[in-house]
Protein backbone atom coordinates (compact mmCIF):
# COMPACT_ATOMS: atom_id res chain seq x y z
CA UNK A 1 29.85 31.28 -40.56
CA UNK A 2 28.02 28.70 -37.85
CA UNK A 3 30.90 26.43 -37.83
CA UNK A 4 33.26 29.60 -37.13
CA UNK A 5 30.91 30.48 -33.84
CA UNK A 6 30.94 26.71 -33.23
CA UNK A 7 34.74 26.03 -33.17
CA UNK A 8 35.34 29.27 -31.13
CA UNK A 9 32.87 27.98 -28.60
CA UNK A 10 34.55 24.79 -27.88
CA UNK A 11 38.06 26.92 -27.21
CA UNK A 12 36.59 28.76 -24.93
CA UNK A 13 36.64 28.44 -21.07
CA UNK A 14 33.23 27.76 -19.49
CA UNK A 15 34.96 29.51 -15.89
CA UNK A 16 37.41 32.26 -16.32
CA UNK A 17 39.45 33.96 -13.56
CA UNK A 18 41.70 36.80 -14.36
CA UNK A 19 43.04 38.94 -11.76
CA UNK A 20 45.76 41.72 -11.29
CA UNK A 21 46.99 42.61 -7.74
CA UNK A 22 49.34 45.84 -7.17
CA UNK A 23 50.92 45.68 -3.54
CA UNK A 24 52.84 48.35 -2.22
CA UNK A 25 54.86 46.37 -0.12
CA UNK A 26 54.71 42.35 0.80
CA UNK A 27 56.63 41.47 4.30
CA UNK A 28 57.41 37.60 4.07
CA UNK A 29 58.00 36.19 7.89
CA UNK A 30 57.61 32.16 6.92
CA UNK A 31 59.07 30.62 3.72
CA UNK A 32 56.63 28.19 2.80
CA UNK A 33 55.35 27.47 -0.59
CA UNK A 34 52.32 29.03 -1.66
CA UNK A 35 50.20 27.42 -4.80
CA UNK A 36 46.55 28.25 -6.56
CA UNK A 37 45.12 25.05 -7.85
CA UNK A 38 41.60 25.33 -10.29
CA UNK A 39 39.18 22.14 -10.48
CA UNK A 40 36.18 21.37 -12.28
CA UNK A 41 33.99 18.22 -12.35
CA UNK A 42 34.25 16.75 -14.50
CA UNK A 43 37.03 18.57 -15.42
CA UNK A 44 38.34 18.73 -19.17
CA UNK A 45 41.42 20.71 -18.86
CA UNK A 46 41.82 23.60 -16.49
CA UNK A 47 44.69 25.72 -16.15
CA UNK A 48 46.28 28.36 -14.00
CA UNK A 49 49.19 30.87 -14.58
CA UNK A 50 50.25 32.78 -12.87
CA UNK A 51 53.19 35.93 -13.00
CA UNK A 52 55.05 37.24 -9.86
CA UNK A 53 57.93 38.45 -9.19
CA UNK A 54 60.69 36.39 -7.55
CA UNK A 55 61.75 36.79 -3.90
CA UNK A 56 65.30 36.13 -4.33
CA UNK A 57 65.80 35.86 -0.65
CA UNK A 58 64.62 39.11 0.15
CA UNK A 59 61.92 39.42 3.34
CA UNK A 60 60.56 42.85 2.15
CA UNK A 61 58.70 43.32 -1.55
CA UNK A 62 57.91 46.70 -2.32
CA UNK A 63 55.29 47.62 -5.55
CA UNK A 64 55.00 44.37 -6.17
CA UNK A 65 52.32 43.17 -8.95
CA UNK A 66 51.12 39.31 -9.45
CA UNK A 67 48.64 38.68 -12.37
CA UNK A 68 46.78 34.99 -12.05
CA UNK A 69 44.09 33.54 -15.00
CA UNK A 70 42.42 30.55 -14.57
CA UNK A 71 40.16 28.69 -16.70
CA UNK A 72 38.47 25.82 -15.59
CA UNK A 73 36.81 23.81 -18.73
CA UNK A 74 33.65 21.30 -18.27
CA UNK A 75 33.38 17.91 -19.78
CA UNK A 76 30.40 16.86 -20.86
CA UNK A 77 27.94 15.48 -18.18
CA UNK A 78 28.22 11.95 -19.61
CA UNK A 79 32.09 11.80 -19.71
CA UNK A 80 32.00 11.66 -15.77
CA UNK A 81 33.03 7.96 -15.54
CA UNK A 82 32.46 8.13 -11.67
CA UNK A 83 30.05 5.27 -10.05
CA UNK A 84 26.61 6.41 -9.10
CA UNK A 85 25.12 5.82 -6.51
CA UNK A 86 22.01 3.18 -6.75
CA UNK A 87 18.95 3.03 -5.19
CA UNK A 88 17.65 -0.36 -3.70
């Protein structure tokens, strides 16, 4: 039964974002790209998804509804292979 409890613990996401958004309507006026980036350090595999509709050229959205998880992971403190800094 431990080793159960253990293996779930090491799928599971030490951060955890999940969000839902309902907009009743979305008036776009620049086309530029828009992104959502998650980091950790030391990281150890985060992820984002997200779901949105598409804009299909349109410059009006109406009852639109975007969903975004994220789940940032943390490696171990002694994985960090950065250089530290040294006193003299």
């Amino acid at each position: 039964m431990i080793w159960i409890l253990l293996a779930l613990q090491t799928t599971l996401p030490d951060i955890e974002l999940d969000a839902r958004a309902t907009v009743r309507r979305v008036e776009i006026r620049e086309s530029r790209g828009v992104s959502l980036t998650v980091r950790a350090q030391p990281d150890s595999g985060s992820t984002v998804d997200v779901q949105a509709p598409e804009r299909r050229g349109q410059r009006v959205l109406r009852n639109v509804e975007v969903r975004v998880r994220a789940e940032a992971r943390l490696a171990a403190p002694n994985a960090n292979t950065a250089s530290r800094e040294t006193r003299q």
